[in-house]
N, C-alpha and C. Protein backbone atom coordinates (compact mmCIF):
# COMPACT_ATOMS: atom_id res chain seq x y z
N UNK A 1 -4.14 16.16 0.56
CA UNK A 1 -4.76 15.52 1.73
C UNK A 1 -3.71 15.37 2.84
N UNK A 2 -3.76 16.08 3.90
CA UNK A 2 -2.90 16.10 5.00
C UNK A 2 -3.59 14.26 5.51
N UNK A 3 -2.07 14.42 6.30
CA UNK A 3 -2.23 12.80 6.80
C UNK A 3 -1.16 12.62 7.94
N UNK A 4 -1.79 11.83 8.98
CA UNK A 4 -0.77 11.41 10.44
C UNK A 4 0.00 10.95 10.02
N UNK A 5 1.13 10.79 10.94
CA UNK A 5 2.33 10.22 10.77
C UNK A 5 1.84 8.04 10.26
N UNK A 6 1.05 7.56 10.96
CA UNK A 6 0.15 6.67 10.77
C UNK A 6 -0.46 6.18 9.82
N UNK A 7 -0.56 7.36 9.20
CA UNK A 7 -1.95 7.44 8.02
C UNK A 7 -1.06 7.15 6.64
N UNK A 8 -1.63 6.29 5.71
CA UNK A 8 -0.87 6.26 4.19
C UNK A 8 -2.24 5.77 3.46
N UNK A 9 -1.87 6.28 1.91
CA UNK A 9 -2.90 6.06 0.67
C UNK A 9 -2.49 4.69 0.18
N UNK A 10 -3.23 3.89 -0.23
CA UNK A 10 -2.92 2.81 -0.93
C UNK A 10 -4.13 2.53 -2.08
N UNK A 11 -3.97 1.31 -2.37
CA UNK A 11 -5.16 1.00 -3.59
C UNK A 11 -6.21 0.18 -2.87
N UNK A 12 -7.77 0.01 -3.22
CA UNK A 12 -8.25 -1.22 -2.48
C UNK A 12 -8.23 -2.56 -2.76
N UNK A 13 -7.84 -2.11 -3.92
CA UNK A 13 -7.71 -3.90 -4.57
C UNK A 13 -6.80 -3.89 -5.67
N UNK A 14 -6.60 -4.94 -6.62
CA UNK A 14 -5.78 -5.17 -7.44
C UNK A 14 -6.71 -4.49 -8.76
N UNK A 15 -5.63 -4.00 -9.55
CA UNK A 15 -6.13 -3.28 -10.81
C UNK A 15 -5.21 -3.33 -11.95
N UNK A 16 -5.43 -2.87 -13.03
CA UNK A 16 -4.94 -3.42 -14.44
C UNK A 16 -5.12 -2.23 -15.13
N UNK A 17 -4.13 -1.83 -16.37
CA UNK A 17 -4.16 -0.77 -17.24
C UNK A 17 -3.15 -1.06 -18.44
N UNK A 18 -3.36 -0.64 -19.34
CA UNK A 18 -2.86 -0.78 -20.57
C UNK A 18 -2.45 0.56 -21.64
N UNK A 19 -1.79 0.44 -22.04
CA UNK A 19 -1.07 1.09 -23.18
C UNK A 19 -0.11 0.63 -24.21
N UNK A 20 -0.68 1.13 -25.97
CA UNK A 20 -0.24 0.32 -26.91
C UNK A 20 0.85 1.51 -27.46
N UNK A 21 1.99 1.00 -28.51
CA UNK A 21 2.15 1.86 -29.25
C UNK A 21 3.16 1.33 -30.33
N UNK A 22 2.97 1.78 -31.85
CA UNK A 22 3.62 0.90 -32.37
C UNK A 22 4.23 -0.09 -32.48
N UNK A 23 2.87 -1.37 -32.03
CA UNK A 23 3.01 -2.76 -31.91
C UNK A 23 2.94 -3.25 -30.88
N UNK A 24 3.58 -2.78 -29.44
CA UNK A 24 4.09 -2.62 -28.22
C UNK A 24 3.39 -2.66 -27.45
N UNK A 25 2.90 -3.97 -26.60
CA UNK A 25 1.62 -3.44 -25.76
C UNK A 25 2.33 -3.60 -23.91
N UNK A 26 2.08 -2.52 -23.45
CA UNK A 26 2.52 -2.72 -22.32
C UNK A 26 1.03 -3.24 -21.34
N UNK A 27 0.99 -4.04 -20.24
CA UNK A 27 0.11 -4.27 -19.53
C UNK A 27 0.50 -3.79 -18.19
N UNK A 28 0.13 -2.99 -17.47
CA UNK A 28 0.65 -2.99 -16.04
C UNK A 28 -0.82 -3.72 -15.48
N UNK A 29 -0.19 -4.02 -14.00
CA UNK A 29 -1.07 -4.65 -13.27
C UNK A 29 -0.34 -4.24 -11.45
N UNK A 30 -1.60 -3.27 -10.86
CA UNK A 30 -1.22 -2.85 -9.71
C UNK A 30 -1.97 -3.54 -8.70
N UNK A 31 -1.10 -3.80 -7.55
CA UNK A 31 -1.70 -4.62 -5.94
C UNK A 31 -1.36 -4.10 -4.99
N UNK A 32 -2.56 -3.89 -4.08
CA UNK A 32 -2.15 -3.38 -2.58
C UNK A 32 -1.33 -4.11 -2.27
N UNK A 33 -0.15 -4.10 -1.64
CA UNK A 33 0.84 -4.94 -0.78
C UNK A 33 1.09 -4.91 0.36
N UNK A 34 1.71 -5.54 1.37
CA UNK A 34 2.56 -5.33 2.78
C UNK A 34 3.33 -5.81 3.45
N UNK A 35 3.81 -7.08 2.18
CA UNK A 35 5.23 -7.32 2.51
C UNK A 35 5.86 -7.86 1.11
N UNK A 36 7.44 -7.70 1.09
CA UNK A 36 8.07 -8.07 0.08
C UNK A 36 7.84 -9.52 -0.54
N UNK A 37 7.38 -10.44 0.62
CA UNK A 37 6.83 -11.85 0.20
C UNK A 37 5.81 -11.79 -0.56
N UNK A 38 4.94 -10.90 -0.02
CA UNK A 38 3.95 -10.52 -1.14
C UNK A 38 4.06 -10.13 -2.38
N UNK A 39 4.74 -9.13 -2.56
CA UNK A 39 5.18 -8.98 -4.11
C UNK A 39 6.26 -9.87 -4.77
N UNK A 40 6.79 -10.59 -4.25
CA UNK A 40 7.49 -12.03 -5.14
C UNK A 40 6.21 -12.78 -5.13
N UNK A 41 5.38 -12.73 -5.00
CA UNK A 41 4.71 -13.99 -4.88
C UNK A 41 3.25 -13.38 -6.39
N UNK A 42 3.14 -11.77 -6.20
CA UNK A 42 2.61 -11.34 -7.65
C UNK A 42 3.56 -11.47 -8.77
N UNK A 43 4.52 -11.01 -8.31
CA UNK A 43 5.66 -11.46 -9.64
C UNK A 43 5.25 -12.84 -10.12
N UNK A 44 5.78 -13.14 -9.69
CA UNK A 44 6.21 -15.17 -9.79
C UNK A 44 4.98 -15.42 -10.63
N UNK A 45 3.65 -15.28 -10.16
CA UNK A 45 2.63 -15.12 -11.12
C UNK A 45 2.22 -14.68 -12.54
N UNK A 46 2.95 -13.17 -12.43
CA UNK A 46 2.79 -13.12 -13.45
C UNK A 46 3.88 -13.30 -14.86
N UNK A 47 5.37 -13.92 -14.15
CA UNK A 47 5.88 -14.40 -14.73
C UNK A 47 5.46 -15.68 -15.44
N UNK A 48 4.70 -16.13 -14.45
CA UNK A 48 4.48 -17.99 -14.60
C UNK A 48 3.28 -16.94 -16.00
N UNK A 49 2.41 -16.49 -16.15
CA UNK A 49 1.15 -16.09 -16.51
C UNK A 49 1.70 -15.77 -18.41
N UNK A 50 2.28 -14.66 -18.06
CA UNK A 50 2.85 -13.72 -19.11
C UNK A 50 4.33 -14.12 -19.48
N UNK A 51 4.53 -15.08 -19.60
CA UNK A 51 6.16 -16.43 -19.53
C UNK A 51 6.57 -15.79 -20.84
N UNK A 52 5.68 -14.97 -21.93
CA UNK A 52 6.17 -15.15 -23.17
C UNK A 52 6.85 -13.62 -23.17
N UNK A 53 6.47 -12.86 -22.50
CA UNK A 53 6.66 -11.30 -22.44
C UNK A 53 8.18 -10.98 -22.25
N UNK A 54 8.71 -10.08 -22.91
CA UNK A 54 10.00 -9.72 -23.09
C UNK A 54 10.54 -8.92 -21.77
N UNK A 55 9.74 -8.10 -21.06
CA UNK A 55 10.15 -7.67 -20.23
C UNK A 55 8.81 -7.25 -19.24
N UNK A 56 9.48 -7.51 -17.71
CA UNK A 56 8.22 -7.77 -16.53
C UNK A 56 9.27 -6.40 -15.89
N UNK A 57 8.43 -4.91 -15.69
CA UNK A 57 9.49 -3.93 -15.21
C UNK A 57 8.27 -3.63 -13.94
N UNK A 58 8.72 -3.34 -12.79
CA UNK A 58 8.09 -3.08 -11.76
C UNK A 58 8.77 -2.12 -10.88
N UNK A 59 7.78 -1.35 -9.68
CA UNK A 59 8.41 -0.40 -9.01
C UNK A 59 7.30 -0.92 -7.46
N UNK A 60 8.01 -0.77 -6.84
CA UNK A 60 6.67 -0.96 -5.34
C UNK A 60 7.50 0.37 -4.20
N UNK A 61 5.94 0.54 -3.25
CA UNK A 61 7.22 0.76 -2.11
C UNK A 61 6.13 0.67 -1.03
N UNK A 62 7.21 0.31 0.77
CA UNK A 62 6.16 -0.24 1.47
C UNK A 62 6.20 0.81 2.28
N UNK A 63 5.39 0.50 3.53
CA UNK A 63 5.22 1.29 5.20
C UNK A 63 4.72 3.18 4.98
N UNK A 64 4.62 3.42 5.95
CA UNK A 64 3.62 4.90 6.02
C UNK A 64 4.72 5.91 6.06
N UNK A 65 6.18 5.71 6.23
CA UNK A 65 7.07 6.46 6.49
C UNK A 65 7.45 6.80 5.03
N UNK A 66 7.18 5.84 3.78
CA UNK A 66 7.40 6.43 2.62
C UNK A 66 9.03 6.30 2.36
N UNK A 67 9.52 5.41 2.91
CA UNK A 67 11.13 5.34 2.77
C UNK A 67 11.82 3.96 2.01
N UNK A 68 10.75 2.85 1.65
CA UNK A 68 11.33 1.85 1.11
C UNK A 68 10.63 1.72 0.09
N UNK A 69 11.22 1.81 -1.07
CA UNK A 69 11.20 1.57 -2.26
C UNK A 69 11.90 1.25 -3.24
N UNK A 70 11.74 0.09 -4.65
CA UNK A 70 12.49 -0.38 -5.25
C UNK A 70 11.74 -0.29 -6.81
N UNK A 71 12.77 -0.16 -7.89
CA UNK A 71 12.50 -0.55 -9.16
C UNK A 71 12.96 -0.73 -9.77
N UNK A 72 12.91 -1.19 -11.09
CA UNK A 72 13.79 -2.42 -11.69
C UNK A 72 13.25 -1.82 -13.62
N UNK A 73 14.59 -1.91 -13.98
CA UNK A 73 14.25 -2.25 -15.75
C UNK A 73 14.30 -3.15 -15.92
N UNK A 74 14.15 -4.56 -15.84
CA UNK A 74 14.30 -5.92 -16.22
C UNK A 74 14.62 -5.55 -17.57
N UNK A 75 15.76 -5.75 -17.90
CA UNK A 75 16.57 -5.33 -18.93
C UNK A 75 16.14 -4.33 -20.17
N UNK A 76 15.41 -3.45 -20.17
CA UNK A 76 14.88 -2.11 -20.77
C UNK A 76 16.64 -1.09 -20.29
N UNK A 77 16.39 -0.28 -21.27
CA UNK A 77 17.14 0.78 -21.22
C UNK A 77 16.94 1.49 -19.27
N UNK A 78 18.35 1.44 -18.91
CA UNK A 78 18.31 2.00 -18.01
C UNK A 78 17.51 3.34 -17.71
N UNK A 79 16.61 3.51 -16.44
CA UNK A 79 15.84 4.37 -16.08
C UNK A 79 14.99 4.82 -16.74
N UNK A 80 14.76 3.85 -18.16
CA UNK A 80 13.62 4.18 -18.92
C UNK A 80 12.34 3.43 -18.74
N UNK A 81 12.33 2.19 -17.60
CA UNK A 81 10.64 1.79 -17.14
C UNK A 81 10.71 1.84 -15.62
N UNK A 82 11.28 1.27 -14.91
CA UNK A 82 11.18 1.26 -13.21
C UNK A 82 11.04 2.37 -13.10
N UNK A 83 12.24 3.61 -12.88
CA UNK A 83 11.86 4.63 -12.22
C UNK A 83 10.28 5.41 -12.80
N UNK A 84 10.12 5.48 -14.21
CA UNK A 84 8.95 6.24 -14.41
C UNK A 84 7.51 5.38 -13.44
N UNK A 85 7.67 4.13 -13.48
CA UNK A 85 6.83 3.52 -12.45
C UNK A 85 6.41 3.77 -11.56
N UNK A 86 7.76 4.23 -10.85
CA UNK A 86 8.14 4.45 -9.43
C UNK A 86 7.60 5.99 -9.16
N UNK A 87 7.67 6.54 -10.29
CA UNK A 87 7.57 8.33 -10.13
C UNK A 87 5.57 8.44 -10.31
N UNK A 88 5.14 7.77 -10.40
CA UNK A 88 3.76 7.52 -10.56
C UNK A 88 2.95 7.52 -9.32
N UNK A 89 3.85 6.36 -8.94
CA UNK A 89 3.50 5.90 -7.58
C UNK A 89 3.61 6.85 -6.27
N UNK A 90 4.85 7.62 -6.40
CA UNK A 90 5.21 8.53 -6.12
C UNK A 90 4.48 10.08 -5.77
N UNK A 91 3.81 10.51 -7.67
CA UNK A 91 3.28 11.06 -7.48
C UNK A 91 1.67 11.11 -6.73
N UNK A 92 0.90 10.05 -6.67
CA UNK A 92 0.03 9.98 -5.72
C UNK A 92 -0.04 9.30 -4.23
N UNK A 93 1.32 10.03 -4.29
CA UNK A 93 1.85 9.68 -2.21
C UNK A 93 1.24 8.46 -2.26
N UNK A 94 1.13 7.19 -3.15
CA UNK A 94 0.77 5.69 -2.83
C UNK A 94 1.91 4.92 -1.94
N UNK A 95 1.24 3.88 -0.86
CA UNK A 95 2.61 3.28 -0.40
C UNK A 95 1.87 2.05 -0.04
N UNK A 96 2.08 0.87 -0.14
CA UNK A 96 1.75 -0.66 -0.05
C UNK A 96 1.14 -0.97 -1.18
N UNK A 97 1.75 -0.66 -2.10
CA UNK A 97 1.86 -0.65 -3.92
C UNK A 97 2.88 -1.16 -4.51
N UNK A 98 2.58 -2.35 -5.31
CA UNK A 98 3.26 -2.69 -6.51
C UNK A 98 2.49 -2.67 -7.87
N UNK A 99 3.68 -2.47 -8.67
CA UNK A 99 2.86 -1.86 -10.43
C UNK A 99 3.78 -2.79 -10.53
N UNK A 100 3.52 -4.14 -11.84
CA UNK A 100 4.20 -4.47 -12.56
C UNK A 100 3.87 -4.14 -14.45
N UNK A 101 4.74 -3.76 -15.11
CA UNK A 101 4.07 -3.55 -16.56
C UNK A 101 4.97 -4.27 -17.10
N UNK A 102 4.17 -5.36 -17.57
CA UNK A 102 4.29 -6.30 -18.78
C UNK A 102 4.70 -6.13 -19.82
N UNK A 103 5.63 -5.48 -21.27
CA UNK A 103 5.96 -5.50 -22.51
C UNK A 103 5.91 -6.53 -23.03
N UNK A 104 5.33 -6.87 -24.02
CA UNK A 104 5.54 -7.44 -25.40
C UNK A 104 6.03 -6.57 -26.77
N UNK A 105 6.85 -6.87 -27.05
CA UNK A 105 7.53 -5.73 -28.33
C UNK A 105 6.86 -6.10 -29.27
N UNK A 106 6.56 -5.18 -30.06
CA UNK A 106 5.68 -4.72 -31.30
C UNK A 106 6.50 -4.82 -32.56
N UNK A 107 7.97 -4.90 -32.57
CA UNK A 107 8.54 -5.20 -33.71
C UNK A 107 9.50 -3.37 -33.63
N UNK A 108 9.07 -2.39 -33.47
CA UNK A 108 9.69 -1.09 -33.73
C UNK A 108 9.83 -0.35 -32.10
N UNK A 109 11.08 0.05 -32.27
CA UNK A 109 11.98 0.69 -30.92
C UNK A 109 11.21 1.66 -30.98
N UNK A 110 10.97 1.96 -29.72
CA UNK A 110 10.36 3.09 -29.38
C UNK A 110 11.21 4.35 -28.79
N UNK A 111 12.56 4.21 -28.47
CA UNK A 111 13.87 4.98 -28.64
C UNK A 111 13.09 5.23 -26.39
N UNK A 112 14.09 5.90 -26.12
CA UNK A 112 14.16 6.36 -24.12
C UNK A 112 12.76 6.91 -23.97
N UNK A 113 12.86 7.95 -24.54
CA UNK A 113 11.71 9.19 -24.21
C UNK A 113 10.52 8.18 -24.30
N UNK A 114 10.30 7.41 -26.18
CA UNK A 114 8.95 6.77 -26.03
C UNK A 114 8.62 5.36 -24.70
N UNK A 115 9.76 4.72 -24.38
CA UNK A 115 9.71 4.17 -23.49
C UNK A 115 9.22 4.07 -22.12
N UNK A 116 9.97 6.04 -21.72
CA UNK A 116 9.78 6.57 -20.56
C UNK A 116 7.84 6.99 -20.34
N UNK A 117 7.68 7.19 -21.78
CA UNK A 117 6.00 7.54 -21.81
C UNK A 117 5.17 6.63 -21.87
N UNK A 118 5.83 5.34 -22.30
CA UNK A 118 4.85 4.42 -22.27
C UNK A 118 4.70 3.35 -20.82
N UNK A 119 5.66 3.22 -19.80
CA UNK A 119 5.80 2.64 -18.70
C UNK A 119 4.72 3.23 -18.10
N UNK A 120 5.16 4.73 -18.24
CA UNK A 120 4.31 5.85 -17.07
C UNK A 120 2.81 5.81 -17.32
N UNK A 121 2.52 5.41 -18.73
CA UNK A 121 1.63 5.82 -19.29
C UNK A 121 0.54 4.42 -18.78
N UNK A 122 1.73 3.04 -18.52
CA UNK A 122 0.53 2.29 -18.32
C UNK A 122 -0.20 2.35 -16.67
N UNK A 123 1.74 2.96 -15.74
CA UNK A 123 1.05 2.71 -14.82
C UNK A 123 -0.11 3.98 -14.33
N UNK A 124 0.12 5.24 -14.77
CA UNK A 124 -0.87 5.57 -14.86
C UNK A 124 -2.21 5.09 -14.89
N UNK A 125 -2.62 4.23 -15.96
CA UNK A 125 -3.80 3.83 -16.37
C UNK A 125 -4.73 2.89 -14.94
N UNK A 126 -3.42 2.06 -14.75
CA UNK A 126 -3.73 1.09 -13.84
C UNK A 126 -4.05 1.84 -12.40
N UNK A 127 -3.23 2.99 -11.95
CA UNK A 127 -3.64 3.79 -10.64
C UNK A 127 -5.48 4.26 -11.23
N UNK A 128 -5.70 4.67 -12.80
CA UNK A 128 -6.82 5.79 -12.68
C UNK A 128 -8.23 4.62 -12.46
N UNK A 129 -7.33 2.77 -13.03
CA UNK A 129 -8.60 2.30 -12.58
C UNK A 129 -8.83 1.90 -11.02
N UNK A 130 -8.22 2.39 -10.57
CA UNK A 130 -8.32 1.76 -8.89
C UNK A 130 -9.02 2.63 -7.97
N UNK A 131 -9.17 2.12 -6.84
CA UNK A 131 -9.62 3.05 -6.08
C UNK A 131 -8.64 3.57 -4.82
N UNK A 132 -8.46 4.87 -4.83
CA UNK A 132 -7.32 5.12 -3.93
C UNK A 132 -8.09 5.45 -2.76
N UNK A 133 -7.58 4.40 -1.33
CA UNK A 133 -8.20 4.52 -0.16
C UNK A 133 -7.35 5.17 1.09
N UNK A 134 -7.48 5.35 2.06
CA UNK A 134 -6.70 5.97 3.37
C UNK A 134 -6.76 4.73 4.35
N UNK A 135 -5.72 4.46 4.72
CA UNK A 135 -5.50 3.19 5.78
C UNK A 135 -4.20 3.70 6.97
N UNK A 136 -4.14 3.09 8.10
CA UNK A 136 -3.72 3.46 9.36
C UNK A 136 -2.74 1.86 9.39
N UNK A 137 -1.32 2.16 9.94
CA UNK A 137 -0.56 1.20 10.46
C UNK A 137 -0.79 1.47 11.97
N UNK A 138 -0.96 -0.46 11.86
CA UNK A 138 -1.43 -0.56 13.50
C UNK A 138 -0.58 -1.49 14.19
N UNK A 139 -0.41 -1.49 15.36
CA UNK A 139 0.60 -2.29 16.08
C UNK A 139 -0.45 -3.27 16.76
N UNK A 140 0.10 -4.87 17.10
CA UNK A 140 -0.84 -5.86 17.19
C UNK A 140 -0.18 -6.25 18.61
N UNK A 141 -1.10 -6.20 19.84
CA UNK A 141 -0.06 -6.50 20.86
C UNK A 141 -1.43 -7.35 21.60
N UNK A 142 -0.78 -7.89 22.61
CA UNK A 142 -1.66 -9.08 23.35
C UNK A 142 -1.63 -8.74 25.25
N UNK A 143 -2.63 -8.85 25.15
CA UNK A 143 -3.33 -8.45 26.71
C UNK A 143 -3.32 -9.63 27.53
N UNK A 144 -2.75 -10.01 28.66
CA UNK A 144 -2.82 -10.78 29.75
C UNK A 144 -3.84 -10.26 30.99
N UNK A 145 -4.54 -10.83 31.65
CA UNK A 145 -5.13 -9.85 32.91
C UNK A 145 -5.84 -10.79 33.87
N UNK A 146 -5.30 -10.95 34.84
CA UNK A 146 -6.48 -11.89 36.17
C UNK A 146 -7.65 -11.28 35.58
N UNK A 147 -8.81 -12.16 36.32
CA UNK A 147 -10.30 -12.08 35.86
C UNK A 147 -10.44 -10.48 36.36
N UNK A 148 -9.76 -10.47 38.04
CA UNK A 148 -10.42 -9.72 38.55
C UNK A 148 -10.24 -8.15 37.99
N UNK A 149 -8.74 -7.86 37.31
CA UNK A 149 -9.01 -6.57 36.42
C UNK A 149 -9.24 -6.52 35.36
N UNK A 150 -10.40 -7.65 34.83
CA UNK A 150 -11.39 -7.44 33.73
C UNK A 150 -12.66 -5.84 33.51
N UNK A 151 -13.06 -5.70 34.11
CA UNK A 151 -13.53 -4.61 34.25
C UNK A 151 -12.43 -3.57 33.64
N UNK A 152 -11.27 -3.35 34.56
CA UNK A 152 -10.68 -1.88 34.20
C UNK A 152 -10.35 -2.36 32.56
N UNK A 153 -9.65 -3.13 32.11
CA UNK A 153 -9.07 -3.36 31.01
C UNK A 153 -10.06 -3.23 29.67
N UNK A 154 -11.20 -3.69 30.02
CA UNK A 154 -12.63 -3.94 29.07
C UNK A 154 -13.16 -1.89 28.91
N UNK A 155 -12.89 -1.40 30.38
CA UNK A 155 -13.48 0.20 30.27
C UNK A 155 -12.33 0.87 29.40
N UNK A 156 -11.25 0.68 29.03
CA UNK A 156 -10.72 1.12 28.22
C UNK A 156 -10.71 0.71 27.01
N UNK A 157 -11.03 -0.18 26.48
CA UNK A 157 -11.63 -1.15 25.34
C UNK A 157 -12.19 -0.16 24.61
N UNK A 158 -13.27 -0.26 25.53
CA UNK A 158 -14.77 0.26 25.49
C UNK A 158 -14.45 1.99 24.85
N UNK A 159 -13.84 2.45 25.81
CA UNK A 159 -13.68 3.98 25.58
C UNK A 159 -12.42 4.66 24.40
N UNK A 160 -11.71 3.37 24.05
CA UNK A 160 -10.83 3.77 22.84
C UNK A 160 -11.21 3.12 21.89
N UNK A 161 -12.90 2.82 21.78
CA UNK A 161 -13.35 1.75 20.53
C UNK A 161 -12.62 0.96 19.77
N UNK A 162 -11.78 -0.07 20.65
CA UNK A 162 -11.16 -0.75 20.14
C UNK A 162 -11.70 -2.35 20.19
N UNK A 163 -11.69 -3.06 18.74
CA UNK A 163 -12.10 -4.51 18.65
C UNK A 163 -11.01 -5.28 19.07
N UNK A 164 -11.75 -5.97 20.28
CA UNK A 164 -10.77 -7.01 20.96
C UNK A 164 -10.62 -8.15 19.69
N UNK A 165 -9.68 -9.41 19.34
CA UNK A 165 -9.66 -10.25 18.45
C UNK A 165 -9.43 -11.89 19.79
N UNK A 166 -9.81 -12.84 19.36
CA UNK A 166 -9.37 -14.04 19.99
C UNK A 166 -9.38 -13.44 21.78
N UNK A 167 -11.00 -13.54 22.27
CA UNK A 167 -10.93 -13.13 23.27
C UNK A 167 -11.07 -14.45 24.57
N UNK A 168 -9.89 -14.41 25.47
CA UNK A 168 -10.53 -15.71 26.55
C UNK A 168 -10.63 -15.61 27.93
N UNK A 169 -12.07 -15.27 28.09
CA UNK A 169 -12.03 -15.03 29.61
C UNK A 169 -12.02 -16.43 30.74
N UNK A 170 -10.98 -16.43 31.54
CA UNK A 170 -11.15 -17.13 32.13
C UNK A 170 -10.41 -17.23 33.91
N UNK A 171 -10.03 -17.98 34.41
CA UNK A 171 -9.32 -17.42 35.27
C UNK A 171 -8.11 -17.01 35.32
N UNK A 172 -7.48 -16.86 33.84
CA UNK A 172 -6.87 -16.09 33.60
C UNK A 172 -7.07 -16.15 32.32
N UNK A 173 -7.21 -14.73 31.82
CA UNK A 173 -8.07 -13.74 30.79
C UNK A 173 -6.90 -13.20 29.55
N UNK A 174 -7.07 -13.37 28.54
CA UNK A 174 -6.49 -12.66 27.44
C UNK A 174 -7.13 -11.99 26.04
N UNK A 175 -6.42 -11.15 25.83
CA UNK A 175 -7.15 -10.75 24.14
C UNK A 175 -6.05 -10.33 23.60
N UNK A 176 -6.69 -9.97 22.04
CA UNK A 176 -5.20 -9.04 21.21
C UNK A 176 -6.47 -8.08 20.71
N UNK A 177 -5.29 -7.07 20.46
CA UNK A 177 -5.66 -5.84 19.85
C UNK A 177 -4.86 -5.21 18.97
N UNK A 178 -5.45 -4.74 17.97
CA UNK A 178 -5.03 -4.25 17.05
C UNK A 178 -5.33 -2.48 16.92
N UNK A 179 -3.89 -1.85 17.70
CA UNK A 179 -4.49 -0.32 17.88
C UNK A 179 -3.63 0.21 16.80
N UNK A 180 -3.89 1.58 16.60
CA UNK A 180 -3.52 2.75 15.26
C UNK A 180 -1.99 3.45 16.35
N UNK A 181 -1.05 2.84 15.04
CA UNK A 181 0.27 3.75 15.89
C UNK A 181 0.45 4.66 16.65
N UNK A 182 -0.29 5.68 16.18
CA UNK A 182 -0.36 6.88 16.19
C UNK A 182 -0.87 6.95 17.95
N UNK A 183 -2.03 6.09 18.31
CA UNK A 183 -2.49 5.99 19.44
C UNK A 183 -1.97 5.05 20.45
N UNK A 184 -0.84 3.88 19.97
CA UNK A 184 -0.49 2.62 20.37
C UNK A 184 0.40 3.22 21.92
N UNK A 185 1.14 3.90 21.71
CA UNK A 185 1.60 4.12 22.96
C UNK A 185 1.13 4.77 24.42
N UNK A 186 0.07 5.59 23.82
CA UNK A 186 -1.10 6.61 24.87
C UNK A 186 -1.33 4.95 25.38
N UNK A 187 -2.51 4.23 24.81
CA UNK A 187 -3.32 3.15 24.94
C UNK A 187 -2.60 1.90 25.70
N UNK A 188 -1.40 1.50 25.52
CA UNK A 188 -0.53 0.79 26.10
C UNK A 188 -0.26 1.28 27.67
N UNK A 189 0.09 2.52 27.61
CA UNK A 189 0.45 2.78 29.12
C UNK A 189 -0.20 3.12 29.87
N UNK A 190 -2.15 3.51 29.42
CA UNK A 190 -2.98 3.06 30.27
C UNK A 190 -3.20 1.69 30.94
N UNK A 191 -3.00 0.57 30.07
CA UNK A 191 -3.25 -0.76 30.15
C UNK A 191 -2.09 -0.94 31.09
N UNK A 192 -0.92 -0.63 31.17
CA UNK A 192 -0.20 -0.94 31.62
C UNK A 192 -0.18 -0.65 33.43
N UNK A 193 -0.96 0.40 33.50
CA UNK A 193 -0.99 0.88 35.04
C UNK A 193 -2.12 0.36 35.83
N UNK A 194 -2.79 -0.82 35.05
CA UNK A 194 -3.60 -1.84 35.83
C UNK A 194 -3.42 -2.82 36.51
N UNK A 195 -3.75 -3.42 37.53
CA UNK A 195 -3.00 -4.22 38.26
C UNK A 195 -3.09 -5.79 37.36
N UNK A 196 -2.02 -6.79 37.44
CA UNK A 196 -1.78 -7.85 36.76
C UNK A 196 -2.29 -7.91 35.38
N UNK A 197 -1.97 -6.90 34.78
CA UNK A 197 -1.94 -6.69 33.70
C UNK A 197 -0.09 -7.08 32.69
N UNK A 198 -0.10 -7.90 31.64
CA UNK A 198 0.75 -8.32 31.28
C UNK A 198 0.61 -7.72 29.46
N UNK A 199 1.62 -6.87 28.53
CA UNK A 199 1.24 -6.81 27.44
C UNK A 199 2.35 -7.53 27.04
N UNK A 200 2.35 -8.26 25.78
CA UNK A 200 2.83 -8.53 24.91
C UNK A 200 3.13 -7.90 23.45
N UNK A 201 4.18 -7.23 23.29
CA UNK A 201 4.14 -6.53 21.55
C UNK A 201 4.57 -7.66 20.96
């Protein structure tokens, strides 16, 4: 699936997947995300949740550029749960995604390789129950405008189907808008060549 510079895949909601294996049950549990506060704040949860679990291994990564990403063995054999996480996530170009997978040990080592198959294996599970959607990063900027270039400001509204948010007309007039990157700068420097027109990014 080709995609704008703008454009990124994510999940629509939070989802869950599992995989057992000699004793060993891993739980992953995946969430749309979009900021790092956000994913401390699923952690923390499911630490507080799953308090008894031997190891909480996670991989996320944020923004449409596909450049920030992190993962972690919470003490598992090095590069034997985060990165396979991470390579999941990876493989279905996902981005405002966190996978955390839960272990409880089963009593018998499952040695690198079985490790590496069973991380992947849960977060797998947890991507196949989700639904993978297409979403646009948008820039949120705020419109100033005398009454009287209400008109011009509203005909461009109008003609870049864009939903005004917190709108106040008055004798002196404001809104915000929430436009698609990709378009944010075209759309800005129309607005901008109106008379008493003020933007705010």
């Amino acid at each position: 699936m080709a995609l704008l510079s703008d454009e990124y895949l994510t999940i629509d909601k939070p989802s869950e997947g599992i995989y057992k294996e000699k004793g060993s049950k891993f739980l992953a549990f995946a969430f749309p995300v979009k900021s790092e506060e956000e994913i401390k704040n699923h952690q923390k949860n499911l630490r507080k949740k799953y308090y008894d679990a031997r190891h909480h291994c996670y991989a996320f990564r944020l923004g449409a550029d596909l450049q920030f990403y992190r993962s972690s063995d919470d003490g598992e054999p090095s590069n034997s749960s985060g990165p396979p996480i991470l390579g999941q996530i990876q493989s279905k170009n996902l981005t405002n995604i966190l996978i955390v997978v839960v272990r409880y040990f089963g009593g018998t080592k499952l040695g690198i390789p079985g490790l590496i198959n069973a991380y992947k294996s849960a977060a797998i599970d947890a991507i196949g129950n989700a639904k993978i959607i297409k979403k646009t990063e948008n820039d949120w900027i705020e419109v100033k405008f005398s009454y009287d270039s209400m008109n011009s400001v509203m005909k461009i509204i109008k003609e870049e189907k864009l939903q005004p948010i917190n709108q106040k007309f008055d004798l002196n007039c404001s809104l915000n808008l929430s436009i698609r990157k990709y378009h944010s700068e075209r759309i800005i420097k129309q607005l901008s060549k109106i008379e008493n027109v003020i933007i705010n990014l």
